[in-house]
N, C-alpha and C. Protein backbone atom coordinates (compact mmCIF):
# COMPACT_ATOMS: atom_id res chain seq x y z
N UNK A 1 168.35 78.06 117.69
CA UNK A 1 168.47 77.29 116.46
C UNK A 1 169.74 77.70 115.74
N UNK A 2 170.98 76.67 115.17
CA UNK A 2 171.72 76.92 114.74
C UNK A 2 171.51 76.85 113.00
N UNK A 3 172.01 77.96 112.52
CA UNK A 3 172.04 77.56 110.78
C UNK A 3 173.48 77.94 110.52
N UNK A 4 173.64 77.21 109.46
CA UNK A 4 175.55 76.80 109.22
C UNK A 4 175.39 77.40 107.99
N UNK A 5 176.43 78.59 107.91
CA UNK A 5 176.16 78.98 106.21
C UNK A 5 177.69 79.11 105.85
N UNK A 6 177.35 78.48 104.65
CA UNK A 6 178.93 78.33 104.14
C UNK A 6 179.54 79.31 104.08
N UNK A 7 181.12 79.59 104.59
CA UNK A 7 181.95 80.14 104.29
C UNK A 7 182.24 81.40 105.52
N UNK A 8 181.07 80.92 106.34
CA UNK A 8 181.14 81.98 107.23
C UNK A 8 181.12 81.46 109.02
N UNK A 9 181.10 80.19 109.19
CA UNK A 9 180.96 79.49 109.78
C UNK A 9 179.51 79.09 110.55
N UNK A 10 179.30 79.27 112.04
CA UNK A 10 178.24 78.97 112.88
C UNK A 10 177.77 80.50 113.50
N UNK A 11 176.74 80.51 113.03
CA UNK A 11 176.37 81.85 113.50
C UNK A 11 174.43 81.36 114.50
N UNK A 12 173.81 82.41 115.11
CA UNK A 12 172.45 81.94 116.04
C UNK A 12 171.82 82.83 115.29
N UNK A 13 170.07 82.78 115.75
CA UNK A 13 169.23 83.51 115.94
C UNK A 13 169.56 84.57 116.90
N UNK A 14 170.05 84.15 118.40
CA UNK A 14 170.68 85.01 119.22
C UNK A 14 171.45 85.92 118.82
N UNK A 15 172.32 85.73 118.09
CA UNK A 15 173.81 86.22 117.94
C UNK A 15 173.15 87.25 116.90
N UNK A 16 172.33 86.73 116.10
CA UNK A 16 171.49 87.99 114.67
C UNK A 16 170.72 89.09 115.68
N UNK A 17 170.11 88.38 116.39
CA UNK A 17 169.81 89.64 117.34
C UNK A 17 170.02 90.65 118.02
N UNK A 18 171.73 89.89 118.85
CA UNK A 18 172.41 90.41 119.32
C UNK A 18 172.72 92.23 118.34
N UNK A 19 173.18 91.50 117.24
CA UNK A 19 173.99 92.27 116.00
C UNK A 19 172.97 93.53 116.32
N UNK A 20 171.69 93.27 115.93
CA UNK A 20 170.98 93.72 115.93
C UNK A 20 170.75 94.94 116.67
N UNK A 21 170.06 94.42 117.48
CA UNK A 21 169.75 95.04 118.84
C UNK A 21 170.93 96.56 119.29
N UNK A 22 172.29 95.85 119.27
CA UNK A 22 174.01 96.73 119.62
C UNK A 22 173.42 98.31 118.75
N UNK A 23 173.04 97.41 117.24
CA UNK A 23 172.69 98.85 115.86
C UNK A 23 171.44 99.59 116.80
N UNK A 24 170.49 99.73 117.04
CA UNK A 24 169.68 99.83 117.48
C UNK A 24 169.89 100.79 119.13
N UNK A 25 170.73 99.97 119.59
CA UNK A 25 171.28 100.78 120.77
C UNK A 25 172.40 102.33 120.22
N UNK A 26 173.29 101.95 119.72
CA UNK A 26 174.17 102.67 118.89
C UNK A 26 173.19 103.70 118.31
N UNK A 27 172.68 103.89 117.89
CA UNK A 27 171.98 104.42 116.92
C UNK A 27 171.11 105.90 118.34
N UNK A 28 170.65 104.88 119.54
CA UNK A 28 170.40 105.72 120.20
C UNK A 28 171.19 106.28 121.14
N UNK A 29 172.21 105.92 121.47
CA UNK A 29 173.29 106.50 122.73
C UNK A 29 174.66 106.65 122.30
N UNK A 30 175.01 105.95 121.06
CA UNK A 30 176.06 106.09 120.31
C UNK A 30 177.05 104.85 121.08
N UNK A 31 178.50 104.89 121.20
CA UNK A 31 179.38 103.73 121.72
C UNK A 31 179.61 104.16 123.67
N UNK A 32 179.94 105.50 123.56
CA UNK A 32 180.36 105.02 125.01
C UNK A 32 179.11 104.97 125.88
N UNK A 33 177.98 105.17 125.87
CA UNK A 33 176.97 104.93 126.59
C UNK A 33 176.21 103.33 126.75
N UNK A 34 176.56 102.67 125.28
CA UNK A 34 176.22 101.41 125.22
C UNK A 34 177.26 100.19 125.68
N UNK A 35 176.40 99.82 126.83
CA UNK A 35 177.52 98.52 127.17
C UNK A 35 176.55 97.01 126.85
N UNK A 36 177.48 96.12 127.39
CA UNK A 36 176.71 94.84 127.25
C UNK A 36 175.61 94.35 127.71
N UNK A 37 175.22 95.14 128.91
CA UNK A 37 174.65 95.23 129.74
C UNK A 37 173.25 95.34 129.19
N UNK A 38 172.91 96.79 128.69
CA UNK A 38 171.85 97.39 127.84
C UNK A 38 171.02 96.05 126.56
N UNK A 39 172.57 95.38 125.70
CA UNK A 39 172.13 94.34 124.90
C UNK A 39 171.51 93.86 125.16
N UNK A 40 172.04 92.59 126.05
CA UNK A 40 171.66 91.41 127.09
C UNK A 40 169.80 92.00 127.39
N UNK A 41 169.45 93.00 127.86
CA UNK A 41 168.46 93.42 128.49
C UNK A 41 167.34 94.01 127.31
N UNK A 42 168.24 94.51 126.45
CA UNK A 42 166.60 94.80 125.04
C UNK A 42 166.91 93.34 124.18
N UNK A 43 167.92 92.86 124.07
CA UNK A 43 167.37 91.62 123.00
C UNK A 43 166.94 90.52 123.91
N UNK A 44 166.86 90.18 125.21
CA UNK A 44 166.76 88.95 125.69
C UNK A 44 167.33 87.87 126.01
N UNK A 45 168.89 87.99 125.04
CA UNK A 45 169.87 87.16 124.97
C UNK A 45 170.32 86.84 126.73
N UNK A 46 170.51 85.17 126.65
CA UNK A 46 171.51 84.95 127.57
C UNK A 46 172.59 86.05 128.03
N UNK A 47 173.12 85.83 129.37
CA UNK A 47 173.84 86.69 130.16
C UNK A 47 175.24 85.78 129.01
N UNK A 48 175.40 84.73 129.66
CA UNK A 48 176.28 83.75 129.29
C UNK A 48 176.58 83.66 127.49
N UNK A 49 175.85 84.35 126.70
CA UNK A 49 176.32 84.25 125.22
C UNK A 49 176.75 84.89 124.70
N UNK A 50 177.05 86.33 125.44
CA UNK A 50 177.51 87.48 124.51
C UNK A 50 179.18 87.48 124.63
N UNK A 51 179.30 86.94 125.18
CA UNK A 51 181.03 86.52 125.22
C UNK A 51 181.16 85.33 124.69
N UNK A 52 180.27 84.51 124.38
CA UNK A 52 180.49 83.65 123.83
C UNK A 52 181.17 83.54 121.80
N UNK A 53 179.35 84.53 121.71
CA UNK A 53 179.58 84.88 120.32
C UNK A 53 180.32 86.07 120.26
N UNK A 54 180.92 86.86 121.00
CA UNK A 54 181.72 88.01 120.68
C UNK A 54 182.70 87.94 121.93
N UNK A 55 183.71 87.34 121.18
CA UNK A 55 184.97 86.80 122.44
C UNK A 55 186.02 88.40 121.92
N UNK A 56 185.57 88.91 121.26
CA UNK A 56 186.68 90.57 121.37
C UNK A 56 186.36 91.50 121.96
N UNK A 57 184.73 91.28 122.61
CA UNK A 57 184.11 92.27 123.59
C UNK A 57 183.04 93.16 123.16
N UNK A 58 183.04 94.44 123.66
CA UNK A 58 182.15 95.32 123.18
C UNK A 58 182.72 95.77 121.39
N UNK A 59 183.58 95.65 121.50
CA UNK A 59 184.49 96.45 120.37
C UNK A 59 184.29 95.29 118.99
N UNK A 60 184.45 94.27 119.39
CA UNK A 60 183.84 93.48 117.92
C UNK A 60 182.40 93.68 118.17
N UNK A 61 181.67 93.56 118.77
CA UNK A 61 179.76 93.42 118.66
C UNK A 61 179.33 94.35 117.56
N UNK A 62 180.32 96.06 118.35
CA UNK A 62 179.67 97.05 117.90
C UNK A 62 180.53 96.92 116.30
N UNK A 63 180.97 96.75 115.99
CA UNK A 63 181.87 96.72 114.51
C UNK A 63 180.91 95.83 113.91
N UNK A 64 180.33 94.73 114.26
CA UNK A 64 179.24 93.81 113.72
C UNK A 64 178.20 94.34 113.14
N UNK A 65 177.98 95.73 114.26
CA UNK A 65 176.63 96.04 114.03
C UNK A 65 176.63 96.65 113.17
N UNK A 66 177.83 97.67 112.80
CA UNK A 66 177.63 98.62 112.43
C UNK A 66 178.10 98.63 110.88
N UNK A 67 178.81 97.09 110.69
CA UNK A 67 178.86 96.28 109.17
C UNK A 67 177.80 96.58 108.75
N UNK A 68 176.59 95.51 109.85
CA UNK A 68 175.23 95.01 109.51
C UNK A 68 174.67 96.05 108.60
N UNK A 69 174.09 97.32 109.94
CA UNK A 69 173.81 98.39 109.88
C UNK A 69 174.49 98.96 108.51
N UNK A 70 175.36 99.14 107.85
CA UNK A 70 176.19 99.51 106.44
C UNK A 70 175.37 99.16 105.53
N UNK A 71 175.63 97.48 105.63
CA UNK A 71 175.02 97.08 104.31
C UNK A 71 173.38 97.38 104.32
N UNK A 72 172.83 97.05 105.26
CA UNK A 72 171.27 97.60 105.06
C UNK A 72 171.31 99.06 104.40
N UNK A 73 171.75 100.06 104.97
CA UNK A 73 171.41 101.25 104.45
C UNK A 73 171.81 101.50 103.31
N UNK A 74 172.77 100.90 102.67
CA UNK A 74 173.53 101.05 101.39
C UNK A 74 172.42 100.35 100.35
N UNK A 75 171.44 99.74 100.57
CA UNK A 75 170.76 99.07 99.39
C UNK A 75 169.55 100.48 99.46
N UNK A 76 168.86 100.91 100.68
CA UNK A 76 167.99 102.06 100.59
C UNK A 76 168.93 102.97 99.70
N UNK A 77 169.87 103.33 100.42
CA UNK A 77 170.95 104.72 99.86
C UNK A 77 170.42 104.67 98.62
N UNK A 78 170.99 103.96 98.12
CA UNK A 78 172.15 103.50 96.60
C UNK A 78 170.56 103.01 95.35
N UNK A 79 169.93 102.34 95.61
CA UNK A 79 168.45 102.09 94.96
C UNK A 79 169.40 100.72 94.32
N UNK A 80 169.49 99.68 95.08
CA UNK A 80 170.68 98.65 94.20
C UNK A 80 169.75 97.90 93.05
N UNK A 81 168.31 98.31 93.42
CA UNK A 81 167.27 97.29 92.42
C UNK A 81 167.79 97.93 91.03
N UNK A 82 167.55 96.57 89.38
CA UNK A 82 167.81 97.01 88.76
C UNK A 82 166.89 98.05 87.72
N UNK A 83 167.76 99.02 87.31
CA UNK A 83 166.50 100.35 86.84
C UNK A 83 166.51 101.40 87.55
N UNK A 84 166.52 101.28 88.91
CA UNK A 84 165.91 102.41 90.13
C UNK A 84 166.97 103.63 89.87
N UNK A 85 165.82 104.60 90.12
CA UNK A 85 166.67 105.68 89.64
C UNK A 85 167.38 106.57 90.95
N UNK A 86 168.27 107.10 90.76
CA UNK A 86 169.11 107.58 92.01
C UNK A 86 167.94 108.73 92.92
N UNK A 87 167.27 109.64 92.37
CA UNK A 87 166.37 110.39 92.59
C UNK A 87 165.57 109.61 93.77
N UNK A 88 164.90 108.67 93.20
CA UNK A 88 164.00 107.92 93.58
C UNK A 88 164.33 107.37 95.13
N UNK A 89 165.64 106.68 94.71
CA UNK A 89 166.08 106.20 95.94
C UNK A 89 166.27 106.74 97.15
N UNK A 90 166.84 108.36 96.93
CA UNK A 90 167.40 108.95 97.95
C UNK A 90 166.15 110.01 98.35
N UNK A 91 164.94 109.94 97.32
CA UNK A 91 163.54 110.41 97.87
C UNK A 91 163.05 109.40 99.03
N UNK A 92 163.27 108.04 98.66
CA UNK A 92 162.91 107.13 99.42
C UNK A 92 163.44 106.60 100.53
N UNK A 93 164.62 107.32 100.85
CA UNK A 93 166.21 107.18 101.79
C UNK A 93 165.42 108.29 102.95
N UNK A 94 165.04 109.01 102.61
CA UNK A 94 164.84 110.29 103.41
C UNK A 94 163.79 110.07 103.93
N UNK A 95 162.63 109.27 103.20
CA UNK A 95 161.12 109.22 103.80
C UNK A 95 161.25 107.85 104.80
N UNK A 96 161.83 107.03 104.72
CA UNK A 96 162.09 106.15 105.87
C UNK A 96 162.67 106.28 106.63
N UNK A 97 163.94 107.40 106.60
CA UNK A 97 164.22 107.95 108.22
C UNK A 97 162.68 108.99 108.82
N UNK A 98 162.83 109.73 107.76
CA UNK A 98 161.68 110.40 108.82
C UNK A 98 160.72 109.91 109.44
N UNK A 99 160.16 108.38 108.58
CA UNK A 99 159.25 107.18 109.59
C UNK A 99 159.73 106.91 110.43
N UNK A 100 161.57 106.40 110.61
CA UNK A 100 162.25 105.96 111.66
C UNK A 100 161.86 106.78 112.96
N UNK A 101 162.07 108.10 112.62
CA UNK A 101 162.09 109.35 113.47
C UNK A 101 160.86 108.94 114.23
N UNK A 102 159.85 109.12 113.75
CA UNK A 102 158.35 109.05 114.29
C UNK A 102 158.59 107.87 114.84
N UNK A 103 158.50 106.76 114.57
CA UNK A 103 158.35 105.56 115.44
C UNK A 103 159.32 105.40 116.73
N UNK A 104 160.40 105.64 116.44
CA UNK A 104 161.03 105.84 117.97
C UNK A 104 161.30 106.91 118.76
N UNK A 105 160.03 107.64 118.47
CA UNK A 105 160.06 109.62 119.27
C UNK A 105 160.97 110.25 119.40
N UNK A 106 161.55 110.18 118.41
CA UNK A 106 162.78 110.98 117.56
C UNK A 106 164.08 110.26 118.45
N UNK A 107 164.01 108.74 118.85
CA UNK A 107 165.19 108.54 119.63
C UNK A 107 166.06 107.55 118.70
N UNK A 108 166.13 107.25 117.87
CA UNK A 108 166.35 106.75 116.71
C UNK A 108 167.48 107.21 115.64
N UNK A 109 168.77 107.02 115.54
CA UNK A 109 169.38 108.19 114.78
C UNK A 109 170.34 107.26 114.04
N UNK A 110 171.38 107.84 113.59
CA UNK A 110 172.29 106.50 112.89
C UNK A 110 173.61 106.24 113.31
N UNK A 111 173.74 104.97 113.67
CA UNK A 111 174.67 104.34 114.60
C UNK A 111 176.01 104.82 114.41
N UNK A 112 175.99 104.60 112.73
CA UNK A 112 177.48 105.22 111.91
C UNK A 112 178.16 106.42 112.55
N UNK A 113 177.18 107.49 112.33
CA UNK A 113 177.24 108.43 113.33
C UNK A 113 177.49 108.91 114.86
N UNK A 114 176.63 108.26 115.34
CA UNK A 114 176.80 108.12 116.75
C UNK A 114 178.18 107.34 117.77
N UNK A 115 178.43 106.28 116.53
CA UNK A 115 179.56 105.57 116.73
C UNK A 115 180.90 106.91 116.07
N UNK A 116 180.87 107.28 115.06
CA UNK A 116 181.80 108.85 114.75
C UNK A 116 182.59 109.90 115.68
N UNK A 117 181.19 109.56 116.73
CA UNK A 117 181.54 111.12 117.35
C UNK A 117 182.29 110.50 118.72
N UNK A 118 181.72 109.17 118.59
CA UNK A 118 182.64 108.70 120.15
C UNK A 118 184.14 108.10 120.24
N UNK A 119 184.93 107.81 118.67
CA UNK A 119 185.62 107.10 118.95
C UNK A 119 186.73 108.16 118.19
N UNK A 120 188.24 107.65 118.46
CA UNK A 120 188.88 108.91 118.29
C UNK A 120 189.86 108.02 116.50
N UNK A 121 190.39 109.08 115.77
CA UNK A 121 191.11 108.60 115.09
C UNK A 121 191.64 107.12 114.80
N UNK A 122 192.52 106.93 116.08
CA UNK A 122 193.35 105.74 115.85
C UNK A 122 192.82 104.14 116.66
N UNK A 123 191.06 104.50 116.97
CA UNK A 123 191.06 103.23 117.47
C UNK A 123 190.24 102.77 116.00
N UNK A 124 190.00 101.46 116.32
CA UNK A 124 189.96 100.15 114.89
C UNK A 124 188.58 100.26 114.77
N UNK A 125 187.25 100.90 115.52
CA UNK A 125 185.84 101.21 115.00
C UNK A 125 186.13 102.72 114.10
N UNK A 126 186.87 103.78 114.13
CA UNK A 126 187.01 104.36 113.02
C UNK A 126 187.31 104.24 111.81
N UNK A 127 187.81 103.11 111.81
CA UNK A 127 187.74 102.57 110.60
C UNK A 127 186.55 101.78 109.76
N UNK A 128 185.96 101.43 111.10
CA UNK A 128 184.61 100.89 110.59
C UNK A 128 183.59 102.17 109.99
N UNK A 129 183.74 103.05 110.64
CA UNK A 129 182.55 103.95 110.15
C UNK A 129 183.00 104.68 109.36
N UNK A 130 184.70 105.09 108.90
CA UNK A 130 185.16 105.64 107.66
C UNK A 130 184.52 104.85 106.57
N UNK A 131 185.09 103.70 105.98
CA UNK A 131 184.26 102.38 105.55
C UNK A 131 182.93 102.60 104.87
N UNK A 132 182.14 102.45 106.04
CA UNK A 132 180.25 102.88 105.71
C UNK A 132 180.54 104.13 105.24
N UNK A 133 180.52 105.38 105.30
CA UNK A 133 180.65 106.19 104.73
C UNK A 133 181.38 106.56 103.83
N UNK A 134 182.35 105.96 103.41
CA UNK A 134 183.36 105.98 102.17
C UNK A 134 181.83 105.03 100.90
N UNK A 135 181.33 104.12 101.20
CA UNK A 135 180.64 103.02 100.65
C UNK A 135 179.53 103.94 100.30
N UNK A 136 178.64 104.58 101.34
CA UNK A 136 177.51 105.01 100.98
C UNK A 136 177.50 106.01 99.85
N UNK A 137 178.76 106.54 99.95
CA UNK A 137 178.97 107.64 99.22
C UNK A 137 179.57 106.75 97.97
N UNK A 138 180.41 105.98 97.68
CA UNK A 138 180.75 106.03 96.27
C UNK A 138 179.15 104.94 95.54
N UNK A 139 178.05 104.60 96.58
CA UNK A 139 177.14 103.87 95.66
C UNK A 139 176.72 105.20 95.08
N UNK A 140 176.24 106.11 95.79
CA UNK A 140 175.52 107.08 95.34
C UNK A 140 176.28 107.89 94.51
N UNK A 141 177.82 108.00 94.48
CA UNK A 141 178.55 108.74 92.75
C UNK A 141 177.92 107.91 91.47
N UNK A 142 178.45 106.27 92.05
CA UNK A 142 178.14 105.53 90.96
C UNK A 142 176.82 105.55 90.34
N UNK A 143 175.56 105.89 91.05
CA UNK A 143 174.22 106.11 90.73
C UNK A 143 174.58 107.39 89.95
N UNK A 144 174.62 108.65 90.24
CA UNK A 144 174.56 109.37 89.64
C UNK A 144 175.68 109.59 88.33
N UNK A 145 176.80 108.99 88.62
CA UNK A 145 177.30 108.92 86.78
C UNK A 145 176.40 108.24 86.04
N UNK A 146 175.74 107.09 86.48
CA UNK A 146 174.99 106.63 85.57
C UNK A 146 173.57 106.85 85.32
N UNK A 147 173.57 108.36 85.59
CA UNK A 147 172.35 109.26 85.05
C UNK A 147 173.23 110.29 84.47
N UNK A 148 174.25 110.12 84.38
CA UNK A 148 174.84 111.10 83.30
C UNK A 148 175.78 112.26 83.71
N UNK A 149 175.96 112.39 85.10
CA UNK A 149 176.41 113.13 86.12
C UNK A 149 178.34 113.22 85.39
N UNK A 150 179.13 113.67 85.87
CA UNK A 150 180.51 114.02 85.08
C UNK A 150 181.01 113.30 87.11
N UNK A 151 182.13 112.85 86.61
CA UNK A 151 182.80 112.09 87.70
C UNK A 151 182.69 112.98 88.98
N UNK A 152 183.19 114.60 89.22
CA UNK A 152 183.05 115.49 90.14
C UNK A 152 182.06 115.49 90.76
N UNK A 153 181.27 115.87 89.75
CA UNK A 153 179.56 115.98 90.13
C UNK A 153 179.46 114.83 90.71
N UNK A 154 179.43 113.74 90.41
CA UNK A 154 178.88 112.43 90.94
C UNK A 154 179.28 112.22 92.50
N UNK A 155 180.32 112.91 92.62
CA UNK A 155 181.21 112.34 93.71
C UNK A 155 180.65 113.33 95.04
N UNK A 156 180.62 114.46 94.34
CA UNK A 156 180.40 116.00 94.93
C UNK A 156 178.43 115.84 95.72
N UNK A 157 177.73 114.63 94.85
CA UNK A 157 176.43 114.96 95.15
C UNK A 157 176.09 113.46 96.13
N UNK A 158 176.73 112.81 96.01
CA UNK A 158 177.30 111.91 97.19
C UNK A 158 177.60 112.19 98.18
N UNK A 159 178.74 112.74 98.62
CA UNK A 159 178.74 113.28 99.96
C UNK A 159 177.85 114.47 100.38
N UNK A 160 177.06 115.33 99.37
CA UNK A 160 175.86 115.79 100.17
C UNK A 160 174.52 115.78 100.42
N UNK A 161 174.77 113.97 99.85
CA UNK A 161 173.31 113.63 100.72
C UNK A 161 173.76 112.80 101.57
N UNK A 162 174.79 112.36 102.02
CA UNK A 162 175.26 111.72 103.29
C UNK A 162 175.40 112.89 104.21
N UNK A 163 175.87 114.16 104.23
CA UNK A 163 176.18 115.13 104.87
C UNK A 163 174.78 115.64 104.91
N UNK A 164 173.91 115.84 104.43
CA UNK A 164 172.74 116.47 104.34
C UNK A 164 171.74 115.36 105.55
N UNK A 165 171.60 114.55 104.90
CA UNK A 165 170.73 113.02 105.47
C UNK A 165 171.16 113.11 106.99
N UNK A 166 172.52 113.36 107.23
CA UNK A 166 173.00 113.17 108.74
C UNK A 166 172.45 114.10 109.68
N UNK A 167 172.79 115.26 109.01
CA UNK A 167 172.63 116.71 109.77
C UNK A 167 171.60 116.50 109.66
N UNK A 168 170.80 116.15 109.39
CA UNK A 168 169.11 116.44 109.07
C UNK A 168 168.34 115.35 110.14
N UNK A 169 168.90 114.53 110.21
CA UNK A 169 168.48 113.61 111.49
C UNK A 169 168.90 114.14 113.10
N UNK A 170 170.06 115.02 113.07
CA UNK A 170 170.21 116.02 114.06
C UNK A 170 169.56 116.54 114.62
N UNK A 171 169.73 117.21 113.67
CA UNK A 171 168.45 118.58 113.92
C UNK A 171 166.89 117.96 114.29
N UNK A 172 166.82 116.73 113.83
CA UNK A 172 165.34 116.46 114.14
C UNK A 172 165.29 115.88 115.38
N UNK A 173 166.33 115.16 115.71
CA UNK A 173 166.43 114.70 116.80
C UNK A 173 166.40 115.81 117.97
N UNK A 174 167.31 116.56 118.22
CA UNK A 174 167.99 117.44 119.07
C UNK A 174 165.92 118.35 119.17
N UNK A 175 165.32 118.77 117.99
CA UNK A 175 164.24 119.69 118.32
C UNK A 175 163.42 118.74 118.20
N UNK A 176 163.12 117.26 117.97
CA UNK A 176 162.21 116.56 118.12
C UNK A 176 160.81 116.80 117.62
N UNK A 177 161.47 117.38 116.13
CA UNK A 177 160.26 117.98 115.04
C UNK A 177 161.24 117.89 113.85
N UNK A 178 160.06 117.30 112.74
CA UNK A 178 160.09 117.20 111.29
C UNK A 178 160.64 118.01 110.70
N UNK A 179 160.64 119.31 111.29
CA UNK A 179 160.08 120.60 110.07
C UNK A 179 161.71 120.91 109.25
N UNK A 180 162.66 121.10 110.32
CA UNK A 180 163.79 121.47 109.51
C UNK A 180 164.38 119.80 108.63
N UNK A 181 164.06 118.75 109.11
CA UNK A 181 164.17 117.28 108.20
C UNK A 181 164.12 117.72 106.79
N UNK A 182 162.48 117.99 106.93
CA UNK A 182 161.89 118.10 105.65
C UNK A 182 162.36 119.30 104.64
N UNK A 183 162.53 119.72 105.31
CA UNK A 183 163.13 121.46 104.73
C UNK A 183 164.21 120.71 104.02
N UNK A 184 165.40 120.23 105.12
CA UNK A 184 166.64 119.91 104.04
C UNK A 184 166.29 118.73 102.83
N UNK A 185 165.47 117.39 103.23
CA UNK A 185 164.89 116.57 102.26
C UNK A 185 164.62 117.47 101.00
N UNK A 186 163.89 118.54 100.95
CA UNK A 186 163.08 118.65 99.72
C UNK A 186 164.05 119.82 99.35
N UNK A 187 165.34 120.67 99.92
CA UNK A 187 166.14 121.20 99.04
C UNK A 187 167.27 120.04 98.50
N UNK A 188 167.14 118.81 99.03
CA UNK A 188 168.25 118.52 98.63
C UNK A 188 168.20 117.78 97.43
N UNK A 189 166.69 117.28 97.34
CA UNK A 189 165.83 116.91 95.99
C UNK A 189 165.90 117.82 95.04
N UNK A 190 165.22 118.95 95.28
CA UNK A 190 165.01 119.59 93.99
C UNK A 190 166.82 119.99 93.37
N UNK A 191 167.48 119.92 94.65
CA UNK A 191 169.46 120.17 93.44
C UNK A 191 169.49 118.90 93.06
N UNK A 192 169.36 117.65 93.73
CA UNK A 192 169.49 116.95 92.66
C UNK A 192 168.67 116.18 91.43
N UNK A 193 166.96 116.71 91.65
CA UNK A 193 166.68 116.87 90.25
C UNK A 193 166.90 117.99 89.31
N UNK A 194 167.52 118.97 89.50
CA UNK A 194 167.83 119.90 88.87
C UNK A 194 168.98 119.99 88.41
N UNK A 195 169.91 118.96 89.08
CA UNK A 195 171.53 118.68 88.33
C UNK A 195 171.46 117.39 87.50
N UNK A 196 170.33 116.54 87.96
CA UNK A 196 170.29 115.44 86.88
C UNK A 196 169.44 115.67 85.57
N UNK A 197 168.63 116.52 85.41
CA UNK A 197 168.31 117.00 84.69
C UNK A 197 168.96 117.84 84.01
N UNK A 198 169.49 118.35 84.13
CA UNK A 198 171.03 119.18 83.69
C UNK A 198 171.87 118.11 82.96
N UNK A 199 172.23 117.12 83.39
CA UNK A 199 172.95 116.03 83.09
C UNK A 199 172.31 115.21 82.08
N UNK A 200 171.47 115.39 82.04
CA UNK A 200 170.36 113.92 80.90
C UNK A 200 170.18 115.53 79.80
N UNK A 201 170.66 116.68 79.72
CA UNK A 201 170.10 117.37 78.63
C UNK A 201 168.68 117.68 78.79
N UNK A 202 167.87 117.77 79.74
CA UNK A 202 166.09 118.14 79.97
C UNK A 202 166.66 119.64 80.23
N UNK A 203 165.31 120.19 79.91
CA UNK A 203 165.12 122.15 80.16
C UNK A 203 165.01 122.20 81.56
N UNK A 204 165.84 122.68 82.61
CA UNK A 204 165.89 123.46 83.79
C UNK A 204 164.46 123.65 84.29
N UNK A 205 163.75 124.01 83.41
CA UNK A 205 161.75 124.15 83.80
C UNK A 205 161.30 122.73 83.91
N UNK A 206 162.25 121.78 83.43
CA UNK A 206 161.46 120.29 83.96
C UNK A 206 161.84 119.91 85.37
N UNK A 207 162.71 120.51 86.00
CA UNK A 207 162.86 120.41 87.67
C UNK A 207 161.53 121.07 88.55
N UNK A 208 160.66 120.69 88.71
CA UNK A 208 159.66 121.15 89.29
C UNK A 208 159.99 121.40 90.33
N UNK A 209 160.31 122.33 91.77
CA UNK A 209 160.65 122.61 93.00
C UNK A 209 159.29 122.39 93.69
């Protein structure tokens, strides 16, 4: 079924899948292990369409995906609903990977990443995953200045729950147990209810650990 959406031209059900599916692969084998091959065979797609809808090859699919893959995680990250508090969000950032974890027996990890470690400086998917991670991180400054955080701070507690969140899916992966996940989840909570609380003027004893 084709749907025509303005401004972006002709896109499929297939082709959403496709996107799909690449994140999904990525996520578990990273770029050089995933070929077209693998796609074609977990989404179902025609042999004949993946060159169709991705005439730049493996190298646009996976840049597709890993857009896709961006913007999804950036609305968990970031809490984009209006009100949601940064706390909240990145309590809630952490408890849906660790579901992720469980549901795909710890084979499940993040593409951004996985795509990181395979591609070198100067090819054009490092730029894609500089990008997502430049993004994830300034939603989450911008969340936290606007709990009161001082520009440093904001910026400083951003990159360590992207750095934290990552390593922490590592480690769970690699020992294929929760325990050190959760460990970093709930220190990385209580610093940042204990610096936003710091920041809003509350007593240090209202950070409950």
């Amino acid at each position: 079924m084709a749907v025509i959406v303005k401004g972006t031209g002709m896109t499929t059900d297939t082709r959403d899948k496709m996107v799909r599916t690449a994140a999904l692969l990525l996520a578990e084998r990273g770029y050089a292990a995933t070929s077209f091959q693998d796609v074609i065979a977990r989404s179902g797609a025609p042999r004949g369409s993946i060159y169709h809808h991705f005439p730049g090859g493996k190298e646009q699919l996976a840049a597709e995906a890993l857009r896709w893959y961006a913007g999804r995680n950036r609305v968990q990250v970031g809490g984009d609903a209006p009100g949601g508090r940064a706390l909240d969000a990145v309590a809630g950032y952490f408890a849906a990977m660790a579901s992720w974890l469980r549901k795909t027996d710890f084979k499940g990890g993040c593409p951004i990443a996985g795509v990181a470690l395979d591609v070198g400086p100067d090819e054009p998917l490092h730029a894609v995953v500089a990008a997502a991670f430049a993004d994830w991180r300034g939603v989450l400054e911008h969340a936290f200045q606007a709990e009161g955080c001082a520009p440093g701070t904001a910026r400083a507690l951003g990159a360590l729950v992207i750095a934290a969140a990552e390593g922490a899916l590592l480690l769970a992966r690699a020992e294929r147990d929760l325990t050190a996940y959760q460990d970093v989840a709930a220190e990385v909570l209580w610093h940042l209810r204990t610096t936003l609380a710091a920041a809003a003027g509350e007593p240090a004893a209202s950070a409950v650990r």
